[in-house]
C-alpha atoms as a PDB file:
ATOM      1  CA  UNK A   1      83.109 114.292  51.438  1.00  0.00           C
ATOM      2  CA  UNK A   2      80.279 113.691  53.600  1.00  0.00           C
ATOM      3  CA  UNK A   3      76.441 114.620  53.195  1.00  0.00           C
ATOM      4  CA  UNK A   4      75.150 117.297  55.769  1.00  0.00           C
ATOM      5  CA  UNK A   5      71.668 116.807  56.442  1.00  0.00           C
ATOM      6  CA  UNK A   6      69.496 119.454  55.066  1.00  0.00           C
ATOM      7  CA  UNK A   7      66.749 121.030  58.104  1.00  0.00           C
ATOM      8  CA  UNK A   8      64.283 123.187  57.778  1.00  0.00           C
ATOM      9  CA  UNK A   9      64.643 125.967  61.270  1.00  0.00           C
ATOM     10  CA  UNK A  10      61.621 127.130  62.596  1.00  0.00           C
ATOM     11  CA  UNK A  11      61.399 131.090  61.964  1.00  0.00           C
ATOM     12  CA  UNK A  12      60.960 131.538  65.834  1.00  0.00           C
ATOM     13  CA  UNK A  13      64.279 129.355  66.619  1.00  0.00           C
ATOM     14  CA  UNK A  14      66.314 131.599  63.938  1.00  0.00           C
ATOM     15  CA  UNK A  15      65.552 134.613  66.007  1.00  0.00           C
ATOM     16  CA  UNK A  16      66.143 132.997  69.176  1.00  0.00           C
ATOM     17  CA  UNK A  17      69.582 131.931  67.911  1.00  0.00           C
ATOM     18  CA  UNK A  18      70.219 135.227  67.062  1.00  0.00           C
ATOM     19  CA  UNK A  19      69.664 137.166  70.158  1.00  0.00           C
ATOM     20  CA  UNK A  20      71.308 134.529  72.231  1.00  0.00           C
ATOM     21  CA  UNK A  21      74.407 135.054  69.772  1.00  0.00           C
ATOM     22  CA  UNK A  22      74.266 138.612  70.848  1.00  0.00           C
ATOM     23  CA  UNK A  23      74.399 138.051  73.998  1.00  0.00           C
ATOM     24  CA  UNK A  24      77.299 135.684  73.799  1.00  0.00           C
ATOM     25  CA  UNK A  25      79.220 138.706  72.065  1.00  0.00           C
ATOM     26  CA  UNK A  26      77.948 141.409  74.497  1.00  0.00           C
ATOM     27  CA  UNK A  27      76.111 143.216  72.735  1.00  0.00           C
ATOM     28  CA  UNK A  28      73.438 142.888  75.461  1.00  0.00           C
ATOM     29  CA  UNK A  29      74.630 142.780  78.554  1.00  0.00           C
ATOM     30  CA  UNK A  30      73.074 140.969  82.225  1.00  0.00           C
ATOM     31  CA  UNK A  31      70.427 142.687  83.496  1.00  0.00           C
ATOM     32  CA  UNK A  32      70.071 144.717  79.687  1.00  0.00           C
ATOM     33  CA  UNK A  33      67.071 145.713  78.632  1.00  0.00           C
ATOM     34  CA  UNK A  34      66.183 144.137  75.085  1.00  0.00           C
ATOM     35  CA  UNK A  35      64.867 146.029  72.240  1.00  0.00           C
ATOM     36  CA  UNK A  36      61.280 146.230  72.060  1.00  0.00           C
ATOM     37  CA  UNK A  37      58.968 143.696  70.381  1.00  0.00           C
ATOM     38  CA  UNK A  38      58.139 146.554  67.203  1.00  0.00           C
ATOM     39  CA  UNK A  39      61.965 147.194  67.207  1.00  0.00           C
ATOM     40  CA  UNK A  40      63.341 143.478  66.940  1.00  0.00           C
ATOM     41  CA  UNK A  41      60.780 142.189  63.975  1.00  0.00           C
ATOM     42  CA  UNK A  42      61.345 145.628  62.088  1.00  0.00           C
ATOM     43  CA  UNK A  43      65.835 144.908  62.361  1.00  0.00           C
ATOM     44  CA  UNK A  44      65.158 141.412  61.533  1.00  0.00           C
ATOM     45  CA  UNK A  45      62.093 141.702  59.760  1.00  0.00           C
ATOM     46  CA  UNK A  46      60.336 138.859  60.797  1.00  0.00           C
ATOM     47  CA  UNK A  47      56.261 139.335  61.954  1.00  0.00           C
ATOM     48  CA  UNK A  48      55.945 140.232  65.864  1.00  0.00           C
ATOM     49  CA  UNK A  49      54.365 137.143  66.525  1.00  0.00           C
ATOM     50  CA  UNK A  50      57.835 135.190  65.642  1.00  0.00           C
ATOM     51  CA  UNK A  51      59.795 137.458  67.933  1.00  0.00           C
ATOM     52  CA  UNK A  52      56.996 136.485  71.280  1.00  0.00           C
ATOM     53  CA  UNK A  53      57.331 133.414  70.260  1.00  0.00           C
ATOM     54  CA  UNK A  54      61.475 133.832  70.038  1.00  0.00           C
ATOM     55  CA  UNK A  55      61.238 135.425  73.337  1.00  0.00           C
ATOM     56  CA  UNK A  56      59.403 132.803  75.053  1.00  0.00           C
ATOM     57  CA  UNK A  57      62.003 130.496  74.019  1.00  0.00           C
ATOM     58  CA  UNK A  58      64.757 132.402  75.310  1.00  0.00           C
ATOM     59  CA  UNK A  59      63.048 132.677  78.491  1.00  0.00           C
ATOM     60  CA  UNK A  60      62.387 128.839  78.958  1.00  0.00           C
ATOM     61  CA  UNK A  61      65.758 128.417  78.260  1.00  0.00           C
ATOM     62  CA  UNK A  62      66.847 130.785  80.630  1.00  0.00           C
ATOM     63  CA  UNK A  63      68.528 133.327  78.865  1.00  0.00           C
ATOM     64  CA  UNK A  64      65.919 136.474  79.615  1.00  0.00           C
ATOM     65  CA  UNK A  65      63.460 137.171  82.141  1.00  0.00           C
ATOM     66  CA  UNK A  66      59.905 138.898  81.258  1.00  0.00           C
ATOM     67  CA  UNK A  67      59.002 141.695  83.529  1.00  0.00           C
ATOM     68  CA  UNK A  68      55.645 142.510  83.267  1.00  0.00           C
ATOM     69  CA  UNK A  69      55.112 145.551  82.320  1.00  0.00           C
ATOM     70  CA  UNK A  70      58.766 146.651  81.660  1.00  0.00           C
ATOM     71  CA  UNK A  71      60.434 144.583  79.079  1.00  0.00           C
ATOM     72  CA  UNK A  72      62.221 142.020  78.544  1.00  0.00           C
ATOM     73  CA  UNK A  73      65.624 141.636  80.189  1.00  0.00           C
ATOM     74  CA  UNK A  74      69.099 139.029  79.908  1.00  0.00           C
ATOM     75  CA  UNK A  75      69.071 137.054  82.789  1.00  0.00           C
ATOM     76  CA  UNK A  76      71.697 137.613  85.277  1.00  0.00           C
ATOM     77  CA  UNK A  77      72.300 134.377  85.658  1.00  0.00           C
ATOM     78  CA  UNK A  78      72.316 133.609  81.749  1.00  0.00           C
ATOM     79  CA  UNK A  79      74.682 131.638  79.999  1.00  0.00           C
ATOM     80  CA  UNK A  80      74.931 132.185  76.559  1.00  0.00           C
ATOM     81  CA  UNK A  81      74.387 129.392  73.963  1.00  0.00           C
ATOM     82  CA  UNK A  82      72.023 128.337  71.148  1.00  0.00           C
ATOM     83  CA  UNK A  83      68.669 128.038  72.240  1.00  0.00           C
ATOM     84  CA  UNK A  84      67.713 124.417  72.304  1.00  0.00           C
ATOM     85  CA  UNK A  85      64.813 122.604  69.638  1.00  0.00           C
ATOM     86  CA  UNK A  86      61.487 123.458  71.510  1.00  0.00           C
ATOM     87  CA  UNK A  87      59.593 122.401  68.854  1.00  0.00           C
ATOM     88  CA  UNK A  88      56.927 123.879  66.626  1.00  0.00           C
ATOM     89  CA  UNK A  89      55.915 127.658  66.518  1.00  0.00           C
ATOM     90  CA  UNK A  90      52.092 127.940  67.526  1.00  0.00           C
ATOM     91  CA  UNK A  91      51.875 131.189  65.505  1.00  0.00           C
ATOM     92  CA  UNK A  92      52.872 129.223  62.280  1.00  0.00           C
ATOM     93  CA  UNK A  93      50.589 126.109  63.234  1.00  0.00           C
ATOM     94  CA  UNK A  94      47.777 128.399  63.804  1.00  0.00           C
ATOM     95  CA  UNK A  95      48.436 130.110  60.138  1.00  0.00           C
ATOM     96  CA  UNK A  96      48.709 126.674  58.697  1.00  0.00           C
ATOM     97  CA  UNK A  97      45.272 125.646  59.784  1.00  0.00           C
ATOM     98  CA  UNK A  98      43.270 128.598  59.294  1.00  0.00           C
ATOM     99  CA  UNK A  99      44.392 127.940  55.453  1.00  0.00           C
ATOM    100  CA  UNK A 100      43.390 124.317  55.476  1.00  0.00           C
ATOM    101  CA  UNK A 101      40.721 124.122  57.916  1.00  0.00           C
ATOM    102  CA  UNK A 102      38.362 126.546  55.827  1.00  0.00           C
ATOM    103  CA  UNK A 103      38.830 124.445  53.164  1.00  0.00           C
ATOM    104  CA  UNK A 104      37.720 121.824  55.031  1.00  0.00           C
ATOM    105  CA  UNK A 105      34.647 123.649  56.410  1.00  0.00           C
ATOM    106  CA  UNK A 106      33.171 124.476  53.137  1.00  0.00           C
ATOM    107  CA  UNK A 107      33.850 120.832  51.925  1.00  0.00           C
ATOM    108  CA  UNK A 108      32.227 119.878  54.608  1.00  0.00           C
ATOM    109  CA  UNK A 109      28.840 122.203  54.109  1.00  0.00           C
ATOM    110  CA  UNK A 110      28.810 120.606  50.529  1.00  0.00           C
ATOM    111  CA  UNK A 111      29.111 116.848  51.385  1.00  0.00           C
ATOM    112  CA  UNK A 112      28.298 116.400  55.458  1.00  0.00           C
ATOM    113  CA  UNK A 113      25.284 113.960  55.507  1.00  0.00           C
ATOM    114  CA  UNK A 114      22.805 113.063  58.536  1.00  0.00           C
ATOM    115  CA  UNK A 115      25.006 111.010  60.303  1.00  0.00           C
ATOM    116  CA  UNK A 116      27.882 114.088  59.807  1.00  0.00           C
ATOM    117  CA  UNK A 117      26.111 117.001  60.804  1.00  0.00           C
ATOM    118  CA  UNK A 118      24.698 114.298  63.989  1.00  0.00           C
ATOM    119  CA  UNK A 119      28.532 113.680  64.652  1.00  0.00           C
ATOM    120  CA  UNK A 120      28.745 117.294  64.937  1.00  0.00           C
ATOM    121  CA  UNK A 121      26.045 118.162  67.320  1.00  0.00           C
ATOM    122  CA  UNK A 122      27.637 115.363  69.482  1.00  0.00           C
ATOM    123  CA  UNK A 123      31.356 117.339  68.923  1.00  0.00           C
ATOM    124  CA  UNK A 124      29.510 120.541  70.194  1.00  0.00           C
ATOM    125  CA  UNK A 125      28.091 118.797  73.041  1.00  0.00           C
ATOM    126  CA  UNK A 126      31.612 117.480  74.732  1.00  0.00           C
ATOM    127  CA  UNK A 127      32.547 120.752  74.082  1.00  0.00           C
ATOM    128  CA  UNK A 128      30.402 122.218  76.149  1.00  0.00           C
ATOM    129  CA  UNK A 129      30.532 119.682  79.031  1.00  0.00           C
ATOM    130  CA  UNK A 130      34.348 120.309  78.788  1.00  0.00           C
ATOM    131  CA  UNK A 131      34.893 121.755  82.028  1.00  0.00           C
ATOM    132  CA  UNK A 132      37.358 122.742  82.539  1.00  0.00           C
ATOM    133  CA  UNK A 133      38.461 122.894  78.682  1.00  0.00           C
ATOM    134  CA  UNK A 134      40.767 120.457  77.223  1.00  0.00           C
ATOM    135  CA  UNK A 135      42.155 120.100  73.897  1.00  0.00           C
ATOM    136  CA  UNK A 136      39.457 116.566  73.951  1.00  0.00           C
ATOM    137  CA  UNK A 137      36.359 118.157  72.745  1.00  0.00           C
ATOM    138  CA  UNK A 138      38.324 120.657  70.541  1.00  0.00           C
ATOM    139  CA  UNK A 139      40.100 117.639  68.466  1.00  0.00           C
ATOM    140  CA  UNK A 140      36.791 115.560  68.453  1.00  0.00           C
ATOM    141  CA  UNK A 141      34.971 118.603  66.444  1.00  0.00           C
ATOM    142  CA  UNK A 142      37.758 119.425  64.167  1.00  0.00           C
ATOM    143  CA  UNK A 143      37.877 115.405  63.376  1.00  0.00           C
ATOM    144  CA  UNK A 144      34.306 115.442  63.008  1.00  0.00           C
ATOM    145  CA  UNK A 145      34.286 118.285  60.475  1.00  0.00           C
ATOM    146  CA  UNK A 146      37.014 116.338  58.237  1.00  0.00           C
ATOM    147  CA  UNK A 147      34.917 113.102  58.476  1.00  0.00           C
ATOM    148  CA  UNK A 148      31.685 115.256  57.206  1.00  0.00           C
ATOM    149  CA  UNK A 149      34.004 116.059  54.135  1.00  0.00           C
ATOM    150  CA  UNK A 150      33.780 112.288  53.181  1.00  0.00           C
ATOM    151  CA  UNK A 151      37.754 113.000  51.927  1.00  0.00           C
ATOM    152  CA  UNK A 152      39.945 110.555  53.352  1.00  0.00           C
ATOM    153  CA  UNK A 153      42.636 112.957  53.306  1.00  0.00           C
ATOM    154  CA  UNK A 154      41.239 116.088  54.866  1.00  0.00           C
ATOM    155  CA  UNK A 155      40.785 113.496  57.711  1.00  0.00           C
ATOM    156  CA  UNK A 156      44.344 112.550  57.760  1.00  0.00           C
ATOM    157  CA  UNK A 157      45.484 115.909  57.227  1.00  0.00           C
ATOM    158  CA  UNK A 158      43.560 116.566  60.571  1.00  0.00           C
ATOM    159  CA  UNK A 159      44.740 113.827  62.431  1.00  0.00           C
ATOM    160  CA  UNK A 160      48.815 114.863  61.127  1.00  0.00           C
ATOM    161  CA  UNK A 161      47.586 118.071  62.404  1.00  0.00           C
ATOM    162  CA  UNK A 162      46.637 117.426  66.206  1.00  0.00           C
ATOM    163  CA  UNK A 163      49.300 114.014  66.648  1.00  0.00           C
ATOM    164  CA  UNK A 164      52.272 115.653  65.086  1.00  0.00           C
ATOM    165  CA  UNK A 165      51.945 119.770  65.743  1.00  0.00           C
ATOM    166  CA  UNK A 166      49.652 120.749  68.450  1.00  0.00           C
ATOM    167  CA  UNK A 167      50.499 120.894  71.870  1.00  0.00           C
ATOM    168  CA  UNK A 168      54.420 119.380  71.041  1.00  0.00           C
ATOM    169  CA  UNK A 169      57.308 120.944  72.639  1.00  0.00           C
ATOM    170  CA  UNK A 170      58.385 123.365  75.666  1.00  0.00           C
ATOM    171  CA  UNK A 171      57.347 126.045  74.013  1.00  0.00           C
ATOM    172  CA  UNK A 172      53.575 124.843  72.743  1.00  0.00           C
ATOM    173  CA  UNK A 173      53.285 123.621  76.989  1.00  0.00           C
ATOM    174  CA  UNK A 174      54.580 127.366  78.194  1.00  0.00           C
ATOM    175  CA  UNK A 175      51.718 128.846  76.126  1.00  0.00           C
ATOM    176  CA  UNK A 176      49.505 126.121  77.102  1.00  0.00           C
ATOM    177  CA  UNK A 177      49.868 126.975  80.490  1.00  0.00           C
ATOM    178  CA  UNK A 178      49.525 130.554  80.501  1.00  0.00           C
ATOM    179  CA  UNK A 179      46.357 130.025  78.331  1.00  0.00           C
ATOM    180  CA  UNK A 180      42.966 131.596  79.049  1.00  0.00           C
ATOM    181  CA  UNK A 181      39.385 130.492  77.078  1.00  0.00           C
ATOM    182  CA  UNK A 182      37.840 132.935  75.342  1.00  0.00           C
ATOM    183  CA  UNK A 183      33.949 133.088  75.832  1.00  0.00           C
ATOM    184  CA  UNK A 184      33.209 132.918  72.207  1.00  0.00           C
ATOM    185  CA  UNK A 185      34.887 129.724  71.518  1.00  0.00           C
ATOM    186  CA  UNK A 186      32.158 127.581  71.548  1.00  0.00           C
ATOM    187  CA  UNK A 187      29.763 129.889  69.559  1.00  0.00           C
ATOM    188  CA  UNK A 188      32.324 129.963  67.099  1.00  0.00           C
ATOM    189  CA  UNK A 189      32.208 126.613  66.679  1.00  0.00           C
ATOM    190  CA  UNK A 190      28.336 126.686  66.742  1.00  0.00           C
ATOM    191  CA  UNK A 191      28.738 129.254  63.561  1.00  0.00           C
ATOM    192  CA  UNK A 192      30.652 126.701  61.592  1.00  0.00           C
ATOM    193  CA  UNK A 193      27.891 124.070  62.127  1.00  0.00           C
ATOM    194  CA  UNK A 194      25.274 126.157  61.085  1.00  0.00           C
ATOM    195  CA  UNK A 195      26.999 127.162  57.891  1.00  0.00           C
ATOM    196  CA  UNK A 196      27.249 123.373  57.511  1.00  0.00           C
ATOM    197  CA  UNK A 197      23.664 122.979  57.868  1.00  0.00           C
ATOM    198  CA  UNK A 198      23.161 125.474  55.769  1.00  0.00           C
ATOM    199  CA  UNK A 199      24.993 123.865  53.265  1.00  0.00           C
ATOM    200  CA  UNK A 200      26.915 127.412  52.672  1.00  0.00           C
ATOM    201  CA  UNK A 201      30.659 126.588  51.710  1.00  0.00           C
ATOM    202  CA  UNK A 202      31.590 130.529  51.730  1.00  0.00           C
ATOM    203  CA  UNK A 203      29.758 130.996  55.310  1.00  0.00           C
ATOM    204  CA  UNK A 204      31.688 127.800  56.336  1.00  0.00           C
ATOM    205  CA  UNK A 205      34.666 128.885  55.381  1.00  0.00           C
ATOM    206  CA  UNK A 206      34.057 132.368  56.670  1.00  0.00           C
ATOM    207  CA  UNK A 207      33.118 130.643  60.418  1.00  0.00           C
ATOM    208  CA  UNK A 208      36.829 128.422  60.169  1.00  0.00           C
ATOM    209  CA  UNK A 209      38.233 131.429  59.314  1.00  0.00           C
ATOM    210  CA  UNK A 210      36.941 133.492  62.208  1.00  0.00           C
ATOM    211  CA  UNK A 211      37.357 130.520  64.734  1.00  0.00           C
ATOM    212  CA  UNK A 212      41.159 130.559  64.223  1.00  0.00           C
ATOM    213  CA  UNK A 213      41.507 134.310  63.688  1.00  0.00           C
ATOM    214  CA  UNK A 214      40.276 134.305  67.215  1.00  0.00           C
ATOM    215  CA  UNK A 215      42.605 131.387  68.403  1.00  0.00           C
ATOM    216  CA  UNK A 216      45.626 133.582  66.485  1.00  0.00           C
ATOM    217  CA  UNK A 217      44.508 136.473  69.117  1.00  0.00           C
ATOM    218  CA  UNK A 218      44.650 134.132  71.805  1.00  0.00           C
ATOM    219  CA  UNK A 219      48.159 133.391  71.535  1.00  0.00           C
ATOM    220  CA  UNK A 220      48.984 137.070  70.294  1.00  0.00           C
ATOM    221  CA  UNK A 221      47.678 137.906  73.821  1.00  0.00           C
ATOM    222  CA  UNK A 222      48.804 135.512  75.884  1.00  0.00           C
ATOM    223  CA  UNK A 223      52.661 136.167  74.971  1.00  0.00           C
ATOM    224  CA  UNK A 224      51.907 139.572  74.586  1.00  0.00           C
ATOM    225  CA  UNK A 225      50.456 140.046  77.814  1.00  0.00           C
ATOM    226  CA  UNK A 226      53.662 139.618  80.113  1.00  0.00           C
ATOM    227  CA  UNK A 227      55.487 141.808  77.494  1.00  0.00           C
ATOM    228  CA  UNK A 228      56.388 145.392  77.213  1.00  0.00           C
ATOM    229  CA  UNK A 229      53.425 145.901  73.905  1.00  0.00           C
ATOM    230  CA  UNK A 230      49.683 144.984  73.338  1.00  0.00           C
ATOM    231  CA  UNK A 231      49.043 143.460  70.444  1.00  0.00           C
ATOM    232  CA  UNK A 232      46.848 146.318  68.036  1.00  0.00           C
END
């Protein structure tokens, strides 16, 4: 008997799957309005971020259509498969490093040196001349923070982090393109040096955290904006 490989699914694609299976059946018709965003995590009790995310899937692969304002509908035009690999989620990315990048931060306020916290001043500086913003400056201060750690593998871990997750797949480029730059960004980043300098692992941590809290509201309101709820 042969092996089957064993995959781990992305949360986001599972939910996709689903609702596309639905529609196969007909239990949502062309042109049907789908249950709303609240509605759809609560029946399949996944977080609301995972069904946006499912959603925007669905709609790259041509299955709904996003009406601003009103809902979201099956296309007309839809034929009704599995939705394809679009790689990873943002949502769970964004969770991910919020975990692991505070840790870094507050190594970081306990071993960054001269030459660190100089490395970071010159991170801070491309990320201010990045106009208009790229993911450049963004990677060169989160690789600078790992480096201050003097940890070999927080710096790895980073580099894993922005090669093999960011930015990958259809569905990381659709968000990417409907992104906006919050004014804050750079002062957040500008808190997590100082708590560096200050050699204060809690406020370091405390900054990461609050940098990618504010990067999970950017994607909660990007998707969120062309659906039919605000995020609370």
């Amino acid at each position: 008997m042969p092996f089957i490989a064993v995959s781990t699914r992305r949360l986001y694609q599972i939910v996709a799957d689903q609702v596309a299976q639905l529609i196969r059946a007909g239990e949502f018709k062309p042109g049907e309005a789908l249950p709303s965003e609240r509605d759809l995590g609560r029946k399949l009790q996944v977080s609301r971020p995972v069904v946006r995310e499912a959603m925007v899937a669905l709609e790259i692969a041509g299955l709904v259509e996003v009406r601003g304002g009103s809902g979201v509908y099956v296309s007309v035009s839809a034929v009704p498969r599995l939705v394809p690999d679009m790689g990873e989620g943002p949502y769970e990315v964004f969770v991910a490093r919020r975990a692991l990048e505070g840790e870094i931060a507050a190594a970081a306020a306990l071993a960054a040196d001269d030459a660190a916290l100089a490395a970071l001043d010159a991170a801070l500086d491309l990320l201010r001349r990045d106009v208009p913003p790229s993911n450049a400056g963004d990677r060169r201060f989160h690789a600078a923070l790992a480096e201050a750690t003097g940890n070999s593998a927080y710096v790895e871990i980073n580099r894993f982090i922005w090669d093999e997750l960011i930015g990958r797949g259809k569905l990381w480029r659709e968000l990417i393109a409907r992104r906006t730059v919050r004014p804050t960004r750079i002062a957040e980043h500008v808190a997590i040096v100082k708590a560096v300098r200050d050699r204060s692992p809690e406020g370091a941590r405390r900054a990461a955290h609050e940098h990618l809290d504010g990067a999970i509201r950017d994607f909660l309101e990007m998707t969120s904006s062309e659906m039919q709820e605000r995020a609370p």
